[in-house]
Protein backbone atom coordinates (compact mmCIF):
# COMPACT_ATOMS: atom_id res chain seq x y z
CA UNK A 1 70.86 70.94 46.52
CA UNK A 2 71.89 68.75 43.37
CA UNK A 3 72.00 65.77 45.70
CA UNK A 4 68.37 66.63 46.72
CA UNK A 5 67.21 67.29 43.16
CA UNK A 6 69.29 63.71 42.31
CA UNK A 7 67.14 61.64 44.93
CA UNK A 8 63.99 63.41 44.24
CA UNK A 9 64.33 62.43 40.66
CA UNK A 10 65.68 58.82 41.16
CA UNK A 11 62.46 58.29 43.84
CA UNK A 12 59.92 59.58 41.05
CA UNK A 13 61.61 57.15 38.72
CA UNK A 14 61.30 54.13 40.81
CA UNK A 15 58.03 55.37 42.05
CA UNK A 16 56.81 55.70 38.41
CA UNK A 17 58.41 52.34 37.51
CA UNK A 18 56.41 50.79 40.24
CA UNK A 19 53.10 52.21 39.04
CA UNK A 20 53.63 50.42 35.87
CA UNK A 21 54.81 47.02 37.29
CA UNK A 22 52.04 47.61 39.38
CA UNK A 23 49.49 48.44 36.65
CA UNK A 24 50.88 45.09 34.41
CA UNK A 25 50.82 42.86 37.66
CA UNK A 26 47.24 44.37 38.28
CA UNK A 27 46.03 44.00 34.62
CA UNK A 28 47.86 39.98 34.16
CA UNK A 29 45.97 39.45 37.62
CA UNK A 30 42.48 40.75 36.30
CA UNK A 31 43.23 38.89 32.62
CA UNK A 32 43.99 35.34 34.86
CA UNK A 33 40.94 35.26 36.60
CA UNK A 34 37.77 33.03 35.36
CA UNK A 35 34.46 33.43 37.25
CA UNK A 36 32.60 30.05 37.45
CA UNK A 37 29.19 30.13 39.14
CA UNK A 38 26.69 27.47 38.63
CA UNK A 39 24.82 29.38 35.86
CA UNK A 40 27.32 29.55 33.67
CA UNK A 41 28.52 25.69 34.07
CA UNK A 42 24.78 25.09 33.27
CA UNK A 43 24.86 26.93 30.57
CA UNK A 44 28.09 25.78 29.32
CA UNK A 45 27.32 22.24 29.66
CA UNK A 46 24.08 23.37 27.49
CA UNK A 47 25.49 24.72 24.78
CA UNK A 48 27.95 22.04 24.63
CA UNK A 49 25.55 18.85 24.59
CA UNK A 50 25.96 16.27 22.60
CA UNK A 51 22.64 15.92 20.06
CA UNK A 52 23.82 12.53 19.14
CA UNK A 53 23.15 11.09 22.38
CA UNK A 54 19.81 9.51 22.43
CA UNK A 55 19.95 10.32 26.85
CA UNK A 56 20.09 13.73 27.37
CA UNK A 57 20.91 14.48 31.56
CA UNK A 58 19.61 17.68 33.15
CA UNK A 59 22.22 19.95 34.70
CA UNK A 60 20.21 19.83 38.08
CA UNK A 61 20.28 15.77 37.79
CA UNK A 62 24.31 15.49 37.48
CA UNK A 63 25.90 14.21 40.81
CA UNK A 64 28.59 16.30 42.30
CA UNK A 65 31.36 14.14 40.36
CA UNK A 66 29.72 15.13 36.84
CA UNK A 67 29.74 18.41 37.48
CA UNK A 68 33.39 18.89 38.22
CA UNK A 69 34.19 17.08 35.31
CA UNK A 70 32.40 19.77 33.44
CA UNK A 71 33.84 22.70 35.68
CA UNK A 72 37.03 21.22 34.60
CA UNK A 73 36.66 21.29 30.99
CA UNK A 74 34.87 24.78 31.49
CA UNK A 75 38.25 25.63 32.41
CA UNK A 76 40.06 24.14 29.82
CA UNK A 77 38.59 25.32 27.18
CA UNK A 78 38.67 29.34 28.85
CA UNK A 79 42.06 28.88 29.06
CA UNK A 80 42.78 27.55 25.79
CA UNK A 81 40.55 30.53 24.30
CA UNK A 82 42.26 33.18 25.92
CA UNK A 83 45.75 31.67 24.58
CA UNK A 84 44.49 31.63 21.36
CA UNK A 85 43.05 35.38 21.53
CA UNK A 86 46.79 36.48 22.82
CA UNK A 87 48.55 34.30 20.44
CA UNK A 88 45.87 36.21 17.52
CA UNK A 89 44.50 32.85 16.45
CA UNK A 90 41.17 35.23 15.71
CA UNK A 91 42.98 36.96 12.96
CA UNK A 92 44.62 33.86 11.39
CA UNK A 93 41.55 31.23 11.25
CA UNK A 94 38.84 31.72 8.67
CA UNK A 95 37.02 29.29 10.47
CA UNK A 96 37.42 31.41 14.09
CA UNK A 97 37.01 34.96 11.51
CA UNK A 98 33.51 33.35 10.45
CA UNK A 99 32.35 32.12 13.53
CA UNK A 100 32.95 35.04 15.28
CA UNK A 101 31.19 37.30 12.71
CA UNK A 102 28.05 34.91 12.80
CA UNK A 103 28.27 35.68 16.59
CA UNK A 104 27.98 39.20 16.34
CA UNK A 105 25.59 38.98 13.60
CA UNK A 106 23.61 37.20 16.31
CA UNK A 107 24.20 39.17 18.60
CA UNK A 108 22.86 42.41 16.78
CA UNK A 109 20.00 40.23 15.91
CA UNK A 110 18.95 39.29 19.39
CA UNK A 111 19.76 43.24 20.56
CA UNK A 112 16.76 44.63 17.99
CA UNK A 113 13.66 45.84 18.88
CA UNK A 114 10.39 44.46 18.53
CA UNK A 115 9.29 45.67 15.06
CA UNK A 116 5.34 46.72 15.27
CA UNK A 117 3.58 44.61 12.39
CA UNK A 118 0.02 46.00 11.64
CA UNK A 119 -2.81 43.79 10.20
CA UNK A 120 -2.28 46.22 7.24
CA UNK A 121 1.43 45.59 6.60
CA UNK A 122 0.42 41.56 6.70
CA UNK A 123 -2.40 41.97 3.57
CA UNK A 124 -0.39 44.32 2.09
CA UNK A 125 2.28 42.07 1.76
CA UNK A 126 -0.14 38.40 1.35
CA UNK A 127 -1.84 40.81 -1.56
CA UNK A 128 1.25 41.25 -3.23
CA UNK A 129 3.15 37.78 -2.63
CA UNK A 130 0.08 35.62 -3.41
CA UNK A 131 2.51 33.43 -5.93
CA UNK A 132 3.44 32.45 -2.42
CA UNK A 133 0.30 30.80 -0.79
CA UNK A 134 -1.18 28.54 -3.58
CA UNK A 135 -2.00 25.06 -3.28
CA UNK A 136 -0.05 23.10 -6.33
CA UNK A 137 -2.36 20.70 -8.25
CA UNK A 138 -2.58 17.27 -6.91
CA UNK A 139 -3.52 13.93 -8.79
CA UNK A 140 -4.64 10.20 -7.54
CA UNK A 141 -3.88 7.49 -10.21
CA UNK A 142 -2.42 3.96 -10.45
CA UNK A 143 -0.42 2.67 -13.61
CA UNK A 144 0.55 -0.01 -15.19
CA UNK A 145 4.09 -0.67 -16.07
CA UNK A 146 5.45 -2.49 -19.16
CA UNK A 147 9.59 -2.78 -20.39
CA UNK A 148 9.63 -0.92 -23.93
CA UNK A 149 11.80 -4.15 -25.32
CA UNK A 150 8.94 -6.11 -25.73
CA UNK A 151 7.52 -7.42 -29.21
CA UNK A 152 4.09 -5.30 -30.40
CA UNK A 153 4.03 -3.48 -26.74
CA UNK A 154 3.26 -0.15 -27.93
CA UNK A 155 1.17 -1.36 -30.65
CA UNK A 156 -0.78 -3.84 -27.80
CA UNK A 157 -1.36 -0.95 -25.41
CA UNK A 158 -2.90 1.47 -28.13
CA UNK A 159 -5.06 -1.31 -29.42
CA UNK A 160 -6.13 -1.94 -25.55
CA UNK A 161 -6.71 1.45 -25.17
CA UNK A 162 -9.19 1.93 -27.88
CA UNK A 163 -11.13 -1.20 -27.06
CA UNK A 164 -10.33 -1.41 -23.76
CA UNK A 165 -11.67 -5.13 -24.00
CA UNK A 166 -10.17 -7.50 -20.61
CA UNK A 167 -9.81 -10.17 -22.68
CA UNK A 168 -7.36 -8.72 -24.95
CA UNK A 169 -5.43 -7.30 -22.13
CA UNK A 170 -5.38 -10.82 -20.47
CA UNK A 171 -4.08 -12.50 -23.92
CA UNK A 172 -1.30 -10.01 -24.82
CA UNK A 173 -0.58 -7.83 -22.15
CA UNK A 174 -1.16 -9.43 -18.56
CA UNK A 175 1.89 -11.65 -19.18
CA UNK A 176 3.97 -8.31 -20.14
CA UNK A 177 3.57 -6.41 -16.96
CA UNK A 178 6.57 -5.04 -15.34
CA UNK A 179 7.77 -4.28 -12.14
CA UNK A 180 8.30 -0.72 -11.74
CA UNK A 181 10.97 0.93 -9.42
CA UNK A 182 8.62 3.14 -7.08
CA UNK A 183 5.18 2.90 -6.71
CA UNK A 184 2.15 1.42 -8.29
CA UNK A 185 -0.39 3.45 -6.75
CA UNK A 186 0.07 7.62 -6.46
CA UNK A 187 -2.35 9.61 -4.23
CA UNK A 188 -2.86 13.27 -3.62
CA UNK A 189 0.56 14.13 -5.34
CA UNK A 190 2.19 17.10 -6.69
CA UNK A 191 3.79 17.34 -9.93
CA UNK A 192 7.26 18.44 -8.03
CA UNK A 193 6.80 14.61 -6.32
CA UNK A 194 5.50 12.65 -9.29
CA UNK A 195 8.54 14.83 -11.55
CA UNK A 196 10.49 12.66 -8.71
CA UNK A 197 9.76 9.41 -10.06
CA UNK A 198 8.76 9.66 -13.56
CA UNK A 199 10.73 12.43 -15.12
CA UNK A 200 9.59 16.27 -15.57
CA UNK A 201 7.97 15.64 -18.78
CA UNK A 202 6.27 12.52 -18.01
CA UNK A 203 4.60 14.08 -14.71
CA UNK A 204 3.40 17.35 -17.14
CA UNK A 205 1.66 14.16 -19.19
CA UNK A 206 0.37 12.83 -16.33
CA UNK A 207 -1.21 16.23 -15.30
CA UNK A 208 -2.74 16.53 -18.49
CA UNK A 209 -5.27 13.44 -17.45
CA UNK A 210 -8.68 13.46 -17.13
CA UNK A 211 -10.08 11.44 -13.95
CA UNK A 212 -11.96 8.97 -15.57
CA UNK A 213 -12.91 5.04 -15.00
CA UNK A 214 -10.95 4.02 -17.74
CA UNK A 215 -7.60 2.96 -18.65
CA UNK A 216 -5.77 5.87 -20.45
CA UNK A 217 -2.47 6.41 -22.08
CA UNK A 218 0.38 5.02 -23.20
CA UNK A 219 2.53 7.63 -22.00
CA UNK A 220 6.60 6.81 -22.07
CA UNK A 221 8.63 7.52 -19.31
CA UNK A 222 12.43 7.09 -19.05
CA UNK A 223 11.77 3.28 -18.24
CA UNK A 224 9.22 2.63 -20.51
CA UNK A 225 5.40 2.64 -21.34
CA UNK A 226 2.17 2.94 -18.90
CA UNK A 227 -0.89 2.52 -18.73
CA UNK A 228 -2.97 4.74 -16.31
CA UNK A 229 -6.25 5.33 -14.10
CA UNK A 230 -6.99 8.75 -12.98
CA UNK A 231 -8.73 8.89 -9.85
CA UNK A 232 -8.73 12.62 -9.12
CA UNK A 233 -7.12 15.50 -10.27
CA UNK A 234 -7.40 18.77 -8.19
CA UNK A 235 -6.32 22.32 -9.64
CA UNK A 236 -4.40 25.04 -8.72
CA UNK A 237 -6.14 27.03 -5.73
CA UNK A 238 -5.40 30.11 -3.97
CA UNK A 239 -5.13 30.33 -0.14
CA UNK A 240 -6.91 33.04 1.34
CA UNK A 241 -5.44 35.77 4.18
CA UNK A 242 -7.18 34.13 7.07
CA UNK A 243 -5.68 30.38 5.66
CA UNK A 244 -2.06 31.50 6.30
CA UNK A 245 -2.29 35.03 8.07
CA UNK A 246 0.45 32.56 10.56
CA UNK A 247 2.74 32.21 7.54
CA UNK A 248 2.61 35.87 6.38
CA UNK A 249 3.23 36.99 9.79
CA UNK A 250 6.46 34.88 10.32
CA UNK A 251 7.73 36.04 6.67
CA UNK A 252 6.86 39.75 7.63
CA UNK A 253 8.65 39.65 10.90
CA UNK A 254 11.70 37.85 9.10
CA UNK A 255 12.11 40.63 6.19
CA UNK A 256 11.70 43.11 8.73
CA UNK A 257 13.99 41.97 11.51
CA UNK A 258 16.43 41.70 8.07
CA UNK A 259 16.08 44.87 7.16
CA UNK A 260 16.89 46.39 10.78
CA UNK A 261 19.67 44.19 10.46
CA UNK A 262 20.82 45.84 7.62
CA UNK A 263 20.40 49.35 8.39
CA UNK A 264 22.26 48.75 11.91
CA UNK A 265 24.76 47.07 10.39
CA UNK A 266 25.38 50.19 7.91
CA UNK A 267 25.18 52.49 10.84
CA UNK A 268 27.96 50.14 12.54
CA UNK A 269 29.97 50.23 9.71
CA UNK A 270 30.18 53.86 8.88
CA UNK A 271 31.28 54.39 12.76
CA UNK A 272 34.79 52.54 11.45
CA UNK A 273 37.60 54.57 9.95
CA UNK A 274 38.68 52.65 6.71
CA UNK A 275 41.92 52.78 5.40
CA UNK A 276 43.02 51.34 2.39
CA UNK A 277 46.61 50.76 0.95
């Protein structure tokens, strides 16, 4: 009867054993395999392009020879990602750790529903953001340039300024004209572009212009003094709704969609058990 109970046991031993060895042989099988179809070696030679090349192939265009060199690195690189998921690569790399978090941040992203944006949400928002939809002033001029190391120069422009006589700009000034590192002629410019090329302060002198047929100025700039003819100067003017109803949309949907983002991230989060040390 011992004997009995002795080989009943020792069977459900070996019989257990072989469950397990059959359960790790079954789950090393199912963790070795990698499905290839020919959507997802189009897709992986998509996402993998090269934007540098100025030629870009189609999948369906690759000969047969192509596209088992790209089956082949398909499974390369599967391989080498599953190594580095067992070796815990995931958990050592900030560069994986980030990458991986912008993946599931896209992922959540492209899993949200279609937020419902009424006409009513879009002025209710253009109303209150209308900072956002103005059209910046915008001037037309051309200068003239002159070096500031030149005898009488500022005293020559000021006098040419009040008479504003050709004669005595051809006797003391013509000669004193300078070459000036951007442009001589501005049109239909912001401030933010003409800040660009003749300082901050200089472009708020600029702005403060009249168009007129005459020659105006001196103003000083970081490279010296000019001369200038205001062609047009436009003000500040306010878009309406219908202008950019496009632009309100698209900012609408984006808050939105950031906002859903947010609270389903929260909801994520407080699913997690967090334990500090």
């Amino acid at each position: 009867m011992t004997s009995n109970k002795k080989i009943l046991s020792m069977a459900g031993i070996f019989f257990g054993v072989c469950i397990v060895i059959f359960g790790l042989l079954a789950k090393e099988s199912s963790d070795g395999s990698i499905a290839i179809s020919d959507n997802i070696l189009k897709n992986f030679y998509t996402s993998n392009r090269n934007l540098e090349e100025p030629v870009f192939i189609n999948y369906d265009d690759l000969n047969d020879s192509q596209i088992s060199l790209i089956r082949d690195e398909f499974i390369k690189r599967e391989v080498l990602k599953r190594e580095a998921l067992k070796w815990g690569l995931d958990k050592v790399d900030p560069l994986i750790l980030s990458r991986l978090a912008q993946l599931g941040e896209q992922t959540f992203i492209n899993n949200l529903g279609e937020d419902f944006i009424s006409e009513n949400d879009l002025l209710i928002f253009y109303n209150s953001n209308k900072n956002l939809y103005t059209e910046d002033p915008k001037i037309t001029f051309s200068h003239i340039f002159f070096h500031p190391d030149q005898d009488k120069i500022l005293e020559n422009l000021n006098q040419y300024i009040q008479s504003q006589d050709p004669v005595f700009f051809k006797n003391f000034l013509s000669s004193k004209i300078s070459m000036f590192p951007y442009q001589k002629n501005y049109a239909q410019r912001n401030s933010s572009f003409i800040s660009g090329h003749f300082s901050e302060k200089t472009a708020a002198a600029i702005f403060s212009f009249p168009p007129s047929d005459l020659w105006q100025g001196p103003i000083v700039s970081p490279f010296g003094y000019h001369l200038l003819k205001v062609s047009s100067l436009t003000t500040e003017t306010q878009k309406t709704f219908a202008e950019v109803r496009s632009l309100v949309k698209e900012r609408v949907k984006d808050n939105k969609r950031k906002e859903s983002l947010r609270l389903e991230l929260e909801k994520k989060i407080s699913s997690y058990n967090i334990i500090e040390y």
